[in-house]
N, C-alpha and C. Protein backbone atom coordinates (compact mmCIF):
# COMPACT_ATOMS: atom_id res chain seq x y z
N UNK A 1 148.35 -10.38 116.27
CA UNK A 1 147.68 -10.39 117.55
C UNK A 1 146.23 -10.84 117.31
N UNK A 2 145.65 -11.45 118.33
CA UNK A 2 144.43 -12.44 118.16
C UNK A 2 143.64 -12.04 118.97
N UNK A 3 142.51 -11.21 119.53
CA UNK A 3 141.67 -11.60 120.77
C UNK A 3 140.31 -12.11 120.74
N UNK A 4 139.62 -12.32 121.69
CA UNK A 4 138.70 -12.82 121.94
C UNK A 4 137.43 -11.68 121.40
N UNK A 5 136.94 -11.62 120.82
CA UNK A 5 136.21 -10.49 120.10
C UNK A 5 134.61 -10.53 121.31
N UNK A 6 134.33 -8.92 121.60
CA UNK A 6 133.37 -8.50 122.36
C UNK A 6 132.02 -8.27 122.21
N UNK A 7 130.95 -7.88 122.50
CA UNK A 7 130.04 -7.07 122.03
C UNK A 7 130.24 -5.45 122.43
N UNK A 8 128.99 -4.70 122.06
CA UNK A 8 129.44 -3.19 121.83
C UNK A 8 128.99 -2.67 123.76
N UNK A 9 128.50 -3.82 124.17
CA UNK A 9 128.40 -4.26 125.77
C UNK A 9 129.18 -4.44 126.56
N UNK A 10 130.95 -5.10 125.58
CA UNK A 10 131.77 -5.66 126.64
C UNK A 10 131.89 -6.80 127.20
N UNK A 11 130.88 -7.67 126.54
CA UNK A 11 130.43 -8.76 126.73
C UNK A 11 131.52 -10.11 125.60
N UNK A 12 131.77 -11.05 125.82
CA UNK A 12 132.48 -12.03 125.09
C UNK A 12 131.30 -12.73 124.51
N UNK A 13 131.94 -13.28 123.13
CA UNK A 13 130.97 -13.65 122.44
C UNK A 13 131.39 -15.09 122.24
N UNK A 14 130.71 -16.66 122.07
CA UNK A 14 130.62 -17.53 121.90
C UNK A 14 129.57 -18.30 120.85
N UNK A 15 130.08 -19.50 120.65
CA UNK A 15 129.59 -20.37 119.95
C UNK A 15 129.77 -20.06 118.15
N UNK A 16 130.60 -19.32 118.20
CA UNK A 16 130.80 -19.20 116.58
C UNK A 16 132.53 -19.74 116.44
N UNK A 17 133.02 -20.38 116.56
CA UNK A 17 134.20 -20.90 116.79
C UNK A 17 135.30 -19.61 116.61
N UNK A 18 136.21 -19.73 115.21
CA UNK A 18 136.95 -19.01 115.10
C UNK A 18 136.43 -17.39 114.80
N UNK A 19 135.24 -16.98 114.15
CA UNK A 19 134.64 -15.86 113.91
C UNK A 19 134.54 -14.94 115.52
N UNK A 20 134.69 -16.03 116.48
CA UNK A 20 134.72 -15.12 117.57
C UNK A 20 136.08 -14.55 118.44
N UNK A 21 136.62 -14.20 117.22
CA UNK A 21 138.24 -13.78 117.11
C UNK A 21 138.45 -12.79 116.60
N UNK A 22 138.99 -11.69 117.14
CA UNK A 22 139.34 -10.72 115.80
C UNK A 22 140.95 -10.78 115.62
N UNK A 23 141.48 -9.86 114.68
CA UNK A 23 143.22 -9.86 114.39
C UNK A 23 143.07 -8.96 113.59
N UNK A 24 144.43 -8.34 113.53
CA UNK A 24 144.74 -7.32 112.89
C UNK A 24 144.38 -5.77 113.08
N UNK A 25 144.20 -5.25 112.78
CA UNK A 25 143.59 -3.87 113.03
C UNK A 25 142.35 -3.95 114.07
N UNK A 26 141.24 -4.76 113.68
CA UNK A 26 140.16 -4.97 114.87
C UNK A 26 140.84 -5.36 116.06
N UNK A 27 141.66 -6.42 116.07
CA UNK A 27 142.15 -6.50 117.32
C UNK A 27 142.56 -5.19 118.46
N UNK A 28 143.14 -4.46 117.45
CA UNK A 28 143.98 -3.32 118.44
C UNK A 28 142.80 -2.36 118.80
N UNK A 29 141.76 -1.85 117.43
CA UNK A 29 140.54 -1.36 117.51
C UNK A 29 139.95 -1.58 119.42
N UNK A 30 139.74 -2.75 119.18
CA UNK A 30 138.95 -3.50 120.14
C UNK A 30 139.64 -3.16 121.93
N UNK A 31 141.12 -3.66 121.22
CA UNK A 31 142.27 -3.51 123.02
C UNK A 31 141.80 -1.80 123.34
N UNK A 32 142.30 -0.80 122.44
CA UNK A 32 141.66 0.57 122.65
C UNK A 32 140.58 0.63 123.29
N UNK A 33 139.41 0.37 122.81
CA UNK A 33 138.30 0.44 123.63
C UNK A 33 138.02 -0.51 125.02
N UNK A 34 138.54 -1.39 125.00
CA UNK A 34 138.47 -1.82 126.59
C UNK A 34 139.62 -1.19 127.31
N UNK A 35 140.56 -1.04 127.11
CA UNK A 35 141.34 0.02 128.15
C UNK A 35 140.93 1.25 128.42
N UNK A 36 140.25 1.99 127.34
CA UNK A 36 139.69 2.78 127.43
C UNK A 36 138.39 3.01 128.65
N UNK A 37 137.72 1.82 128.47
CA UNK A 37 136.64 1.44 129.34
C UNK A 37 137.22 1.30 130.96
N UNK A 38 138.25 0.66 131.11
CA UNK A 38 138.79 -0.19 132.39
C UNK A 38 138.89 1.19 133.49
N UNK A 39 138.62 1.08 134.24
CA UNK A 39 138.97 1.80 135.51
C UNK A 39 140.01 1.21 136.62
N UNK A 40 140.40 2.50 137.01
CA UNK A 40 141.80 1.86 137.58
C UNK A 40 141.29 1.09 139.07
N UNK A 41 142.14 0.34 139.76
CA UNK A 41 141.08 -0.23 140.82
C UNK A 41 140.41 -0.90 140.44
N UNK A 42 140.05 -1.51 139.70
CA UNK A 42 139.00 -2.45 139.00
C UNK A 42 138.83 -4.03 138.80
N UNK A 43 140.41 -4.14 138.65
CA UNK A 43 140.62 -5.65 138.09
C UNK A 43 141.63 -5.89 139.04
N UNK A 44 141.39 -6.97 139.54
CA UNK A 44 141.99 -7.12 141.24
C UNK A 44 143.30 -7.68 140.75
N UNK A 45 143.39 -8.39 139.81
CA UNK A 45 144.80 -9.16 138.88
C UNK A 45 146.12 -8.06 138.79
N UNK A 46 145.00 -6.83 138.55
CA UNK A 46 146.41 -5.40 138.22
C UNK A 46 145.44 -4.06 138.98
N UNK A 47 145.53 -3.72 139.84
CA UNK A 47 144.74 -2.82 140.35
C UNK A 47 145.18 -1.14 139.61
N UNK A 48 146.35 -1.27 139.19
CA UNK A 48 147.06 -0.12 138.65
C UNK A 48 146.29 -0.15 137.32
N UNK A 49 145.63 -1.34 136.55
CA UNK A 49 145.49 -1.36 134.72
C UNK A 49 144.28 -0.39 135.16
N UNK A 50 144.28 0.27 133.66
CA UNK A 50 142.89 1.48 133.52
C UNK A 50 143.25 2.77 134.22
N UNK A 51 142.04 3.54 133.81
CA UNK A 51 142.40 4.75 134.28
C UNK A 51 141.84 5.41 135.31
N UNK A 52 142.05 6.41 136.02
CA UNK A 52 141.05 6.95 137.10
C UNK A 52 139.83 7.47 136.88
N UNK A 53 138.77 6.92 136.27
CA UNK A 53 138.23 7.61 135.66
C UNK A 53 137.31 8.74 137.06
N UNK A 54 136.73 7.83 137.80
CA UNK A 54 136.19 8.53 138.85
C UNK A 54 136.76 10.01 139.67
N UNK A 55 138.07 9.71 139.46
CA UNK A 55 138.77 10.82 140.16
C UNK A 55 138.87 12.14 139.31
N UNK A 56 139.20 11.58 138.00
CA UNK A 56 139.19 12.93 136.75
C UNK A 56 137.99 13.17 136.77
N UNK A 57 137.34 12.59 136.66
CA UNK A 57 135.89 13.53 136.14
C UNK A 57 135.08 14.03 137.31
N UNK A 58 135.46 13.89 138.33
CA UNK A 58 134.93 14.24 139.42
C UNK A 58 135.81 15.95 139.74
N UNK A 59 136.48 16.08 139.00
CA UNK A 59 137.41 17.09 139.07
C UNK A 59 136.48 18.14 137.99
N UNK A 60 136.49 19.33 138.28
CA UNK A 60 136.54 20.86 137.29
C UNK A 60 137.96 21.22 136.87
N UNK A 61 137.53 21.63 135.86
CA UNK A 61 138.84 22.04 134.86
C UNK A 61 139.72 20.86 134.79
N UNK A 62 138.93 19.58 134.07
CA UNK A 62 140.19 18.38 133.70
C UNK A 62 140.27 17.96 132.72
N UNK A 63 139.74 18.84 131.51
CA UNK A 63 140.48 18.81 130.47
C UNK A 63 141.53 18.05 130.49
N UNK A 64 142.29 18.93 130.17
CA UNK A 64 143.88 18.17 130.01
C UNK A 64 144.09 16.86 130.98
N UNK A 65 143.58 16.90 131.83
CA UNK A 65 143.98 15.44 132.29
C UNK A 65 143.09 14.35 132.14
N UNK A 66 142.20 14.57 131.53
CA UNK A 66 141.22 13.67 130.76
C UNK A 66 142.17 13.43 129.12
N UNK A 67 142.75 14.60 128.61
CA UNK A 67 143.52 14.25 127.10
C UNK A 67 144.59 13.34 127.60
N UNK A 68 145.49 13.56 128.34
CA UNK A 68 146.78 12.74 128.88
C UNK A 68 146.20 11.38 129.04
N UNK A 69 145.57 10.98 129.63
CA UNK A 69 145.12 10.01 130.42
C UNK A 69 144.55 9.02 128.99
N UNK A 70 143.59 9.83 128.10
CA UNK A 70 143.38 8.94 126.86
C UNK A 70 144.47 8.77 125.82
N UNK A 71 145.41 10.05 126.03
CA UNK A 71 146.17 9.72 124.75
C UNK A 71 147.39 8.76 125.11
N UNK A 72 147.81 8.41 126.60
CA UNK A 72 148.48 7.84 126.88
C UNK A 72 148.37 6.47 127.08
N UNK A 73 146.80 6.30 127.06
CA UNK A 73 146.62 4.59 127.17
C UNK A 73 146.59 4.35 125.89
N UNK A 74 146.13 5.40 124.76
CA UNK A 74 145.77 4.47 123.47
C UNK A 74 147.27 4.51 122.54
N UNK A 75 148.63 5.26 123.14
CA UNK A 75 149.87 4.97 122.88
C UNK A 75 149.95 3.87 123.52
N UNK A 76 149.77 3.66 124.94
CA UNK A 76 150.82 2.94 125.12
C UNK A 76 149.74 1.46 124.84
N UNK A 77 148.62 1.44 123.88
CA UNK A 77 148.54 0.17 122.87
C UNK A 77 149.00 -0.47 122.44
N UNK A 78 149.67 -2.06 122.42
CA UNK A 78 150.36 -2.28 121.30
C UNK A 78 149.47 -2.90 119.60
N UNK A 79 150.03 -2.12 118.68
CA UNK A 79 149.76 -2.03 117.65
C UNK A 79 149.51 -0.82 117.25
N UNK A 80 149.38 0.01 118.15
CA UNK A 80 148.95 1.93 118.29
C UNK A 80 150.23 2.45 117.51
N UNK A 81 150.58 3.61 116.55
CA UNK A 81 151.79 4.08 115.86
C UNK A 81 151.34 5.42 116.35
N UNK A 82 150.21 6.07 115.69
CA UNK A 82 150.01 7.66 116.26
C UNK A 82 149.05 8.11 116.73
N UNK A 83 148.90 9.35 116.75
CA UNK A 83 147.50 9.56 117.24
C UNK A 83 147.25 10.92 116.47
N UNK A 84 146.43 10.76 115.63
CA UNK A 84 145.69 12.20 114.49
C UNK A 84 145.47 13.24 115.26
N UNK A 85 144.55 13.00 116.15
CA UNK A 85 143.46 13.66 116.99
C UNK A 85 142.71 13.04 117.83
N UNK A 86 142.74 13.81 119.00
CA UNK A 86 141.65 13.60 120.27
C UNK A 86 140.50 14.85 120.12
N UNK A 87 139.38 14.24 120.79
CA UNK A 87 138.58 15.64 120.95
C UNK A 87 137.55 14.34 122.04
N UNK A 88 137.26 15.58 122.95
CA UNK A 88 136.59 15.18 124.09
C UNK A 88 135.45 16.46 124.16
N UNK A 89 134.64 15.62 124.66
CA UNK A 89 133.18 16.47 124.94
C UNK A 89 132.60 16.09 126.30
N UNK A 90 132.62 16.79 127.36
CA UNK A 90 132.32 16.38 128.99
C UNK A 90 130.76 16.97 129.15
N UNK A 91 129.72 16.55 129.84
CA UNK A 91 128.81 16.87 130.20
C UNK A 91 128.83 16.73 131.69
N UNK A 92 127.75 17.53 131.95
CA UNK A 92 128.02 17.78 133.61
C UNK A 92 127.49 16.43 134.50
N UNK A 93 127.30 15.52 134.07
CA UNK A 93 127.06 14.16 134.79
C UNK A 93 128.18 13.60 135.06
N UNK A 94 129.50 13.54 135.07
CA UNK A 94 130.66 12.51 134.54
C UNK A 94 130.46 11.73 133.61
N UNK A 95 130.41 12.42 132.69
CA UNK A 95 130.79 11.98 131.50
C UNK A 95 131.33 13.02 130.29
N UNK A 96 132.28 11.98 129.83
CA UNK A 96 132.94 12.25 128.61
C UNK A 96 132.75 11.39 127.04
N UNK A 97 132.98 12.28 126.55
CA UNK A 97 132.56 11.17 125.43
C UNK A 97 133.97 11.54 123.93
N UNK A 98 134.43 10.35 123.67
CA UNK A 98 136.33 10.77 123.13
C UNK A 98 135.84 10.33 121.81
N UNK A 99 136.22 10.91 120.56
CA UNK A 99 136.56 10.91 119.48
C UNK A 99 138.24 10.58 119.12
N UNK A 100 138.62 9.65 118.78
CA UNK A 100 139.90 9.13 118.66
C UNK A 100 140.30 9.26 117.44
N UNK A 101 141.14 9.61 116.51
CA UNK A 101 141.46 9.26 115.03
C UNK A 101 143.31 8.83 115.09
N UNK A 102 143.29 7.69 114.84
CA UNK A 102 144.59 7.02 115.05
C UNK A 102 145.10 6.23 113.91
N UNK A 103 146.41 5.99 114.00
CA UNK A 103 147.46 5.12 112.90
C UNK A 103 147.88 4.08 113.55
N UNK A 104 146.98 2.69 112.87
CA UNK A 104 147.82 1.52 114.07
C UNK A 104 149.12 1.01 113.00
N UNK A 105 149.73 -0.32 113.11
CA UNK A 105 150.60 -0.36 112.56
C UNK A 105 151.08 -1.13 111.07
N UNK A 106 149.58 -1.06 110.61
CA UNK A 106 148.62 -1.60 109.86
C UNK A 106 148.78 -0.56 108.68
N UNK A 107 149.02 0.59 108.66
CA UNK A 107 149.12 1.96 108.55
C UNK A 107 147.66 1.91 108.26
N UNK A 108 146.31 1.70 108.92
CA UNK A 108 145.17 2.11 108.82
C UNK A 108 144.84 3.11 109.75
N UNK A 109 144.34 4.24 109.07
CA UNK A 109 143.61 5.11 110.16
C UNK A 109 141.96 5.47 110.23
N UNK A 110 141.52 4.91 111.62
CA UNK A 110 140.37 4.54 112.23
C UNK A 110 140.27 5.74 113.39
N UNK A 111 138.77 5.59 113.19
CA UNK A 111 138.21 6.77 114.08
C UNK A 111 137.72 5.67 115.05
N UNK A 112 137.51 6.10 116.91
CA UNK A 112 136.99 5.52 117.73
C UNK A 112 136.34 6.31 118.11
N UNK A 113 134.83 6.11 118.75
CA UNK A 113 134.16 7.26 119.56
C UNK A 113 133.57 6.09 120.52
N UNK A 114 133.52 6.78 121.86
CA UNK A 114 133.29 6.09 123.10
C UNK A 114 133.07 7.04 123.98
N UNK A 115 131.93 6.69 124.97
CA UNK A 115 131.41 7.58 126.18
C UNK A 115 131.94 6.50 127.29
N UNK A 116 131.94 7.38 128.15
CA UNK A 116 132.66 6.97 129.56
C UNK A 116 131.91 7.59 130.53
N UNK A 117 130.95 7.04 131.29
CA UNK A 117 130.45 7.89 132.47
C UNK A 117 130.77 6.82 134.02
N UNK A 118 131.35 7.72 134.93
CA UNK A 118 131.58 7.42 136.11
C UNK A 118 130.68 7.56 137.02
């Protein structure tokens, strides 16, 4: 798998020809964190892709549906095999911020950490 490699912005990067590619493990690295990012409603192409983020975190006591919601997009990854550990840390702004430790199919295991505020 090949994608178009980002900045830590989200931003696409150009003018370096093939270097602005990742594969292999970065690739999937990378798909994780923009799904991760995507909000559902968002991308008019698939209004269903991403997650709710606005609605969970706008919620008390959503734990658990903040874990479901991450551990289920970064399964249903392709190149994703397991998942080590989640750990989430919410502050009272909407925001969360996810610690990921995962097995892609690479058998490499990589830690992700990413904040999410709605």
């Amino acid at each position: 798998m090949k994608v178009a490699a980002i900045t830590s912005d989200g931003d696409w990067t150009f003018g370096s020809g093939k270097s602005n590619y990742k594969s292999g493990s970065k690739s999937i690295r990378q798909n994780i964190i923009t799904r991760l990012r995507s909000f559902k409603n968002d991308w008019f192409l698939n209004i269903e892709a991403g997650i709710n983020w606005l609605s969970i975190l706008s919620r008390p006591n959503n734990q658990r549906l903040i874990e479901e919601a991450v551990a289920s997009t970064v399964l249903g990854t392709e190149g994703v095999r397991s998942i080590e550990s989640i750990e989430l840390i919410k502050t009272a702004n909407r925001e969360v911020s996810i610690n990921i430790f995962y097995t892609d199919v690479f058998d490499n295991q990589l830690l992700i950490n990413e904040s999410i505020q709605a």
